[in-house]
Protein backbone atom coordinates (compact mmCIF):
# COMPACT_ATOMS: atom_id res chain seq x y z
CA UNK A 1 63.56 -119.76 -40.56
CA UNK A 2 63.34 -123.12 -39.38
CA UNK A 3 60.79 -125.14 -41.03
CA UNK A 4 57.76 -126.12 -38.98
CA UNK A 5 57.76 -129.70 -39.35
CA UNK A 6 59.15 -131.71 -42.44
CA UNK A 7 57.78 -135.01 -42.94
CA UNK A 8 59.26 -138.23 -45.57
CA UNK A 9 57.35 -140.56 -47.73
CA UNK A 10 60.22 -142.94 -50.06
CA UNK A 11 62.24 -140.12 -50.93
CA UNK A 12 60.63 -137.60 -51.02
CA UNK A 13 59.93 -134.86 -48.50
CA UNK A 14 57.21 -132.72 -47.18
CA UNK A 15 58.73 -129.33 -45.25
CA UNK A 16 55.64 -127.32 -43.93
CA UNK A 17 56.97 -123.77 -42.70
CA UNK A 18 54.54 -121.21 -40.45
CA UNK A 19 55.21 -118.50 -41.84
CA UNK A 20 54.23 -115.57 -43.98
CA UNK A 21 54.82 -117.17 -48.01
CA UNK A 22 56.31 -114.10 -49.29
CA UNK A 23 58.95 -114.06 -46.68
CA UNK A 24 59.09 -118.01 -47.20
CA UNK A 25 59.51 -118.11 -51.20
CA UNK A 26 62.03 -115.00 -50.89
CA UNK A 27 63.81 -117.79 -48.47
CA UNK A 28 64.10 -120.57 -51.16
CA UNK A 29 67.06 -120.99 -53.49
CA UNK A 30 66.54 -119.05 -57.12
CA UNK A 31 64.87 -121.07 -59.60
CA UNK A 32 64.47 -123.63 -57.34
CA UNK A 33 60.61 -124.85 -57.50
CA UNK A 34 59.22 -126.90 -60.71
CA UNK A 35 55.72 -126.02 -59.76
CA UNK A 36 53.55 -123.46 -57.27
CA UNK A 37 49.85 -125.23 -57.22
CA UNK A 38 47.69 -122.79 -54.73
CA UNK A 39 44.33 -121.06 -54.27
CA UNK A 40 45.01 -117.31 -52.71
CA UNK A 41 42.26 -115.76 -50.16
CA UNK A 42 39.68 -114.55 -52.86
CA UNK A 43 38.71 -111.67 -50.70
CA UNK A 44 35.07 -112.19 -50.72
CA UNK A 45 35.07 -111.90 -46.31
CA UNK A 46 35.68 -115.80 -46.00
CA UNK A 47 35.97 -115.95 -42.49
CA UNK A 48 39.83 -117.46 -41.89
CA UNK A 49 41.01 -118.22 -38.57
CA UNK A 50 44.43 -115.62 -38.73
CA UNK A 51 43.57 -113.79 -41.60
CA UNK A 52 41.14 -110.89 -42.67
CA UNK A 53 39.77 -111.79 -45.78
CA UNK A 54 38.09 -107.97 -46.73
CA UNK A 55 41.24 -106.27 -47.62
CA UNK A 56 40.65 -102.91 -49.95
CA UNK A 57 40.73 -104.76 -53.22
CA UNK A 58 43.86 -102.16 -54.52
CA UNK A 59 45.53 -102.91 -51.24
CA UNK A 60 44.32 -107.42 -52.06
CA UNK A 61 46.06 -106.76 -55.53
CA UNK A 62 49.15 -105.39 -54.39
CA UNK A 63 49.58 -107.96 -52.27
CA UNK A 64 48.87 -110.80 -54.90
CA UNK A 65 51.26 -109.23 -56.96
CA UNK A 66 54.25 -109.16 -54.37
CA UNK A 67 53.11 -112.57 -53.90
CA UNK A 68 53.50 -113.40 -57.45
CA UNK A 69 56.31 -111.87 -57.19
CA UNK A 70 57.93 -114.43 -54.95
CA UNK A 71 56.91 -117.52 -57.20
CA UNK A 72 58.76 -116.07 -59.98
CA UNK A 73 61.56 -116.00 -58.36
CA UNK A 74 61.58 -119.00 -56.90
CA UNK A 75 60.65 -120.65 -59.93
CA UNK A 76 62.74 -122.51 -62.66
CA UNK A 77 62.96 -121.22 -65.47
CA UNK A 78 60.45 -124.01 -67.40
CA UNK A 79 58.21 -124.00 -64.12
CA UNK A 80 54.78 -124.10 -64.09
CA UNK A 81 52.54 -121.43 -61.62
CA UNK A 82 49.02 -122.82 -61.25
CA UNK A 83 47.03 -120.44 -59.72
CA UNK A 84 43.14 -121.64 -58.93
CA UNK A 85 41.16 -118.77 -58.07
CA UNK A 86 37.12 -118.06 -58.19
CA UNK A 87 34.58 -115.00 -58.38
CA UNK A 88 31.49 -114.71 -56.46
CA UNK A 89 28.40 -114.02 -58.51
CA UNK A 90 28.28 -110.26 -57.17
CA UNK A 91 31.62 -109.64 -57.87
CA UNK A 92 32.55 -111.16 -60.92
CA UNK A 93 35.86 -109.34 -61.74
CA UNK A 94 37.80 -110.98 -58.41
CA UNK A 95 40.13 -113.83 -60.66
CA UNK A 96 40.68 -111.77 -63.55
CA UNK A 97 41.85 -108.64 -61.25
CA UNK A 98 44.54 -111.30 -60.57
CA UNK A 99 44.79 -112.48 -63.05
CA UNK A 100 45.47 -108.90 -64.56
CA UNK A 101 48.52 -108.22 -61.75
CA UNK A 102 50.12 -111.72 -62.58
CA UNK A 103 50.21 -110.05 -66.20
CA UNK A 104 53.23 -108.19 -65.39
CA UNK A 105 55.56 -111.06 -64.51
CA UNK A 106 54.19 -114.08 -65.93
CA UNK A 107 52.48 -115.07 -69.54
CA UNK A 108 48.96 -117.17 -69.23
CA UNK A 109 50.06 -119.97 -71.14
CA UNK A 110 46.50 -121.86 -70.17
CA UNK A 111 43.15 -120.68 -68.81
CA UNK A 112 41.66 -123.61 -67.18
CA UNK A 113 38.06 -123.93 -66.25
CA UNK A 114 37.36 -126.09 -62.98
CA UNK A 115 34.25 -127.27 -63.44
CA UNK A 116 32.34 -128.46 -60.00
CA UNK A 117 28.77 -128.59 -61.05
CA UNK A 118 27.27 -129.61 -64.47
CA UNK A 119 23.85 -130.79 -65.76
CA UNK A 120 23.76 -131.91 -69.34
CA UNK A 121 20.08 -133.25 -70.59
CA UNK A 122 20.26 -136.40 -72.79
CA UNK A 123 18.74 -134.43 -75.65
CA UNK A 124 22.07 -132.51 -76.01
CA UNK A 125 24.21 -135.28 -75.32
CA UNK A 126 23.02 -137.14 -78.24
CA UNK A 127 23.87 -140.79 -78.65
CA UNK A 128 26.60 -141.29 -76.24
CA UNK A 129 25.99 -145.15 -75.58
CA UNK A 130 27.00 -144.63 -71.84
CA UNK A 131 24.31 -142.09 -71.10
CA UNK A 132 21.10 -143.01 -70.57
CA UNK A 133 19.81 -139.70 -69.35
CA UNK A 134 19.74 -136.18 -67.96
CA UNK A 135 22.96 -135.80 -65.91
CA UNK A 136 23.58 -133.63 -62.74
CA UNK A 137 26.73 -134.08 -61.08
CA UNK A 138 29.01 -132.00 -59.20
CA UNK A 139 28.90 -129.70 -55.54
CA UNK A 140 26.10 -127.54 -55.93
CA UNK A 141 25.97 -124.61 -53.82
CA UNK A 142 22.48 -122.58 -54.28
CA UNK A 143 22.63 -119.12 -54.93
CA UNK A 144 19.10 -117.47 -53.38
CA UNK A 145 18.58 -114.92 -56.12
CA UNK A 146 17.03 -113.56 -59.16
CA UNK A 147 19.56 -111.54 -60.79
CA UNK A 148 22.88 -114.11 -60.46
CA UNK A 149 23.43 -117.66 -61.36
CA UNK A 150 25.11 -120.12 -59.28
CA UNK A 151 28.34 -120.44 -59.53
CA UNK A 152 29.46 -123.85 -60.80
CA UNK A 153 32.97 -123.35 -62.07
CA UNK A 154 36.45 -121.48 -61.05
CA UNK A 155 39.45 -120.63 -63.08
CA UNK A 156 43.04 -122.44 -62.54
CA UNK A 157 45.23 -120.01 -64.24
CA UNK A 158 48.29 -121.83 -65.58
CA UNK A 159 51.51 -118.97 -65.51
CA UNK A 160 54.77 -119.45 -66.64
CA UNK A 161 57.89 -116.91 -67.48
CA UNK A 162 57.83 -117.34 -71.16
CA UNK A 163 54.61 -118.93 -72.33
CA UNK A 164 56.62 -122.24 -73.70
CA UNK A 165 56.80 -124.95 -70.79
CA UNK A 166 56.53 -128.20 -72.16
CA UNK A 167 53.76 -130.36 -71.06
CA UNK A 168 52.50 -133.88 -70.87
CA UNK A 169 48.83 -133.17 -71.45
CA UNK A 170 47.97 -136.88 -71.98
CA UNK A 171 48.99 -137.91 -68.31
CA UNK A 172 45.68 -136.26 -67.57
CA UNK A 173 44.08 -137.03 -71.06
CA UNK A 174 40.78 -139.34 -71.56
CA UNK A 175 40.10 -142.32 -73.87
CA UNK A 176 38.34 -141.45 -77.12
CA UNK A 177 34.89 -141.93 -77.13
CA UNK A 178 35.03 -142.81 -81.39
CA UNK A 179 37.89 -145.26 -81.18
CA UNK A 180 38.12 -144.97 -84.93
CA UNK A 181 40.07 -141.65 -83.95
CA UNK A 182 43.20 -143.91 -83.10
CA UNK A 183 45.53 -144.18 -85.68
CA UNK A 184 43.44 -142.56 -88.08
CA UNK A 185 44.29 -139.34 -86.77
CA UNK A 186 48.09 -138.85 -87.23
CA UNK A 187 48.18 -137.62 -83.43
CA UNK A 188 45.99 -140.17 -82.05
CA UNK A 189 48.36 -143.05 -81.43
CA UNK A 190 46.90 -144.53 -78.41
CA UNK A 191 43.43 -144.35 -76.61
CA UNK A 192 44.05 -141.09 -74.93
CA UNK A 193 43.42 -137.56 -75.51
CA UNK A 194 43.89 -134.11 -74.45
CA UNK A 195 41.59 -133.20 -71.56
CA UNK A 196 41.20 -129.92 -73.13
CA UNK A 197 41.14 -126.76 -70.69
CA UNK A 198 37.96 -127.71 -68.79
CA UNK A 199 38.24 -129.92 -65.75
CA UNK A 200 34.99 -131.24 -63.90
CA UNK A 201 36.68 -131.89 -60.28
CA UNK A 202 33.77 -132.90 -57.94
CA UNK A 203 34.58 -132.63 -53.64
CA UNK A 204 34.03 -135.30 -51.70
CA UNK A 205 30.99 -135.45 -49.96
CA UNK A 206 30.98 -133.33 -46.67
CA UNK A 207 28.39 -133.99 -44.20
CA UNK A 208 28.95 -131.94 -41.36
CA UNK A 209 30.94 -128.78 -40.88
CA UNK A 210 33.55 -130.69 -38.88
CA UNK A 211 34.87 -132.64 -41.10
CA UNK A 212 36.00 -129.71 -43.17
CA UNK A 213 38.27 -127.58 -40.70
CA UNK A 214 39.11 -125.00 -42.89
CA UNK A 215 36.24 -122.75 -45.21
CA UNK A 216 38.27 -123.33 -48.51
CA UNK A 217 39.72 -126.15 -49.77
CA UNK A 218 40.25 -127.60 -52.84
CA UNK A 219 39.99 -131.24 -53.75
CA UNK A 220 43.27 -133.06 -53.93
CA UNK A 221 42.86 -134.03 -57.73
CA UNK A 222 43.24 -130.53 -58.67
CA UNK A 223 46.57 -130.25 -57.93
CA UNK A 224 47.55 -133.77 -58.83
CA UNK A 225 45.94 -133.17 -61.96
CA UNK A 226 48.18 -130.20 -62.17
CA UNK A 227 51.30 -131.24 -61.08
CA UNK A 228 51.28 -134.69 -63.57
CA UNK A 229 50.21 -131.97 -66.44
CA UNK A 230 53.22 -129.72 -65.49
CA UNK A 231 55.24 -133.65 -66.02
CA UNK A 232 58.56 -133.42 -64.87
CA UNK A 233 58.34 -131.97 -61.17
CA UNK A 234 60.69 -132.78 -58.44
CA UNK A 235 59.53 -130.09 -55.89
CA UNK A 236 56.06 -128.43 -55.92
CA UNK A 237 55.34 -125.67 -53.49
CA UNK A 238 52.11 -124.05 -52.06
CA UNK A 239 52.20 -120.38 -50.66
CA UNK A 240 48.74 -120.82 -49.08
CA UNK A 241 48.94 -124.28 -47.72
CA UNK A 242 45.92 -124.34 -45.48
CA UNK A 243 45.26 -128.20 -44.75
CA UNK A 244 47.49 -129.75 -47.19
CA UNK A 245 45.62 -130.66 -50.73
CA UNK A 246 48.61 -130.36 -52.45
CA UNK A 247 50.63 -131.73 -50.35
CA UNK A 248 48.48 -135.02 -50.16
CA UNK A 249 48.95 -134.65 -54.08
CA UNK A 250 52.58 -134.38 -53.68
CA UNK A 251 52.56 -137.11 -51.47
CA UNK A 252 50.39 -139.28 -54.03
CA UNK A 253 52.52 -139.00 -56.92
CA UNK A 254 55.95 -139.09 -54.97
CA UNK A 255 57.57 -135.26 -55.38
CA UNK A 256 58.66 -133.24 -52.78
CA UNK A 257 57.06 -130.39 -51.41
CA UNK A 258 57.37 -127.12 -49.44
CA UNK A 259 54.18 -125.27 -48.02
CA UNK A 260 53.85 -122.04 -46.05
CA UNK A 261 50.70 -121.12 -43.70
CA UNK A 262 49.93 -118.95 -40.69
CA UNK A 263 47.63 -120.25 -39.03
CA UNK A 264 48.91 -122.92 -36.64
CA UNK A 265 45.54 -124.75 -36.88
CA UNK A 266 45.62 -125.62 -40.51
CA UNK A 267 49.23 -126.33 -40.28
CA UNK A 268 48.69 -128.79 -37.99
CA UNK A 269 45.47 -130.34 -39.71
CA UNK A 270 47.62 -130.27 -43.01
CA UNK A 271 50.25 -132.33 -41.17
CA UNK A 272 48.22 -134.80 -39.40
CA UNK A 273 46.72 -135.50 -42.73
CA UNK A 274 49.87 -136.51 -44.37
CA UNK A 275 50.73 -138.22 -41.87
């Protein structure tokens, strides 16, 4: 098929396809993606523009794993599959049902939490000298109810074929806060640490409805965060495109990258933001 529209910044390339992603990964050379960064329809009756998003959830599973599938093929052999996917607090099973069918291809190799909303008081912070009290941060979505919490966090499942894919963790690291650590610690030979596998991502603010034309997005730091992690990518691909985080990521940090979507409307939103 005949991409949709492909787009250069330096040299590197952005080739957006509408089309199904199955049928687009199964048209990509072998082994020929360093990373898949996506978020899947969750299946929790989002309401998509081309897509029904209240499958059965044995007939959601199949699909995942055909989709799944597709990125392993497509994928080299050291590639990285980052797969962010969420519950809802009724259904708490959703990621890890995924999670469960991406068992039979792939090995976890990293469970990552994405944290979007935390409160720490300054009591349990202790004597951090760049806190000077209680701390709330982060999108906060209120859940009306007296038998869930809300749900502040979502998983990025990091897949890969044989659990071993090197990684540069400290291209997304943070300074130590004791800077006695450095060079005292046989590891710690600069100011920079491992992140560790929880992320706090915040959105941007969103005022109206209108400026965010699709229902689920993720902020573009996720996947940059991902794809500098992964460290040595030269093509990054996103089955589920929608309106282009990772390709703004791509863009960013200058790798090339191939999306598919169905629905014209993203596709075209995606586009005009890269552009």
């Amino acid at each position: 098929m005949e991409p949709y529209r492909v787009l250069r910044h330096g040299r590197s390339t952005a080739t957006f396809y509408l089309q199904d992603c199955i049928a687009g990964l199964d048209g990509l050379p072998a082994k020929s993606v360093d990373a898949v960064v996506t978020s899947p329809p969750y299946n929790i009756g989002i309401g998509y523009n081309s897509y029904s998003d209240a499958m059965p959830r044995e007939s959601y599973l199949e699909w995942m794993e055909r989709v799944g599938v597709s990125v392993k093929r497509a994928l080299a052999d050291d590639g990285s599959f980052f797969l962010n996917i969420g519950n809802r607090p009724k259904d708490q099973w959703v990621a890890w049902d995924v999670a469960s069918v991406m068992r039979r291809h792939f090995v976890l190799q990293n469970a990552i939490a994405w944290v979007k909303s935390i409160a720490i008081p300054k009591e349990d912070a202790g004597n951090y000298p760049n806190i000077a009290g209680d701390i709330a941060v982060g999108h906060f979505k209120p859940v009306v109810s007296k038998r869930f919490l809300n749900d502040c966090y979502e998983y990025i499942f990091h897949f890969t074929k044989a659990g071993d894919a090197q990684l540069d963790k400290l291209a997304v690291g943070i300074p130590y806060q004791d800077k006695t650590n450095i060079g005292r610690w046989k590891g710690a030979k600069q100011d920079r640490r491992d992140r560790g596998n929880t992320w706090f991502i915040p959105y941007e603010t969103i005022q109206n409805k209108e400026d965010r034309p699709h229902p689920a997005t993720f902020p573009v730091k996720l996947p940059e965060m991902c794809i500098k992690m992964h460290g040595h990518a030269k093509l990054v691909a996103d089955p589920f495109t929608g309106i282009g985080s990772t390709a703004l990521a791509t863009k960013k940090l200058g790798v090339s990258f191939v999306g598919f979507e169905i629905d014209r409307q993203y596709l075209d939103e995606a586009i005009a933001r890269l552009s």
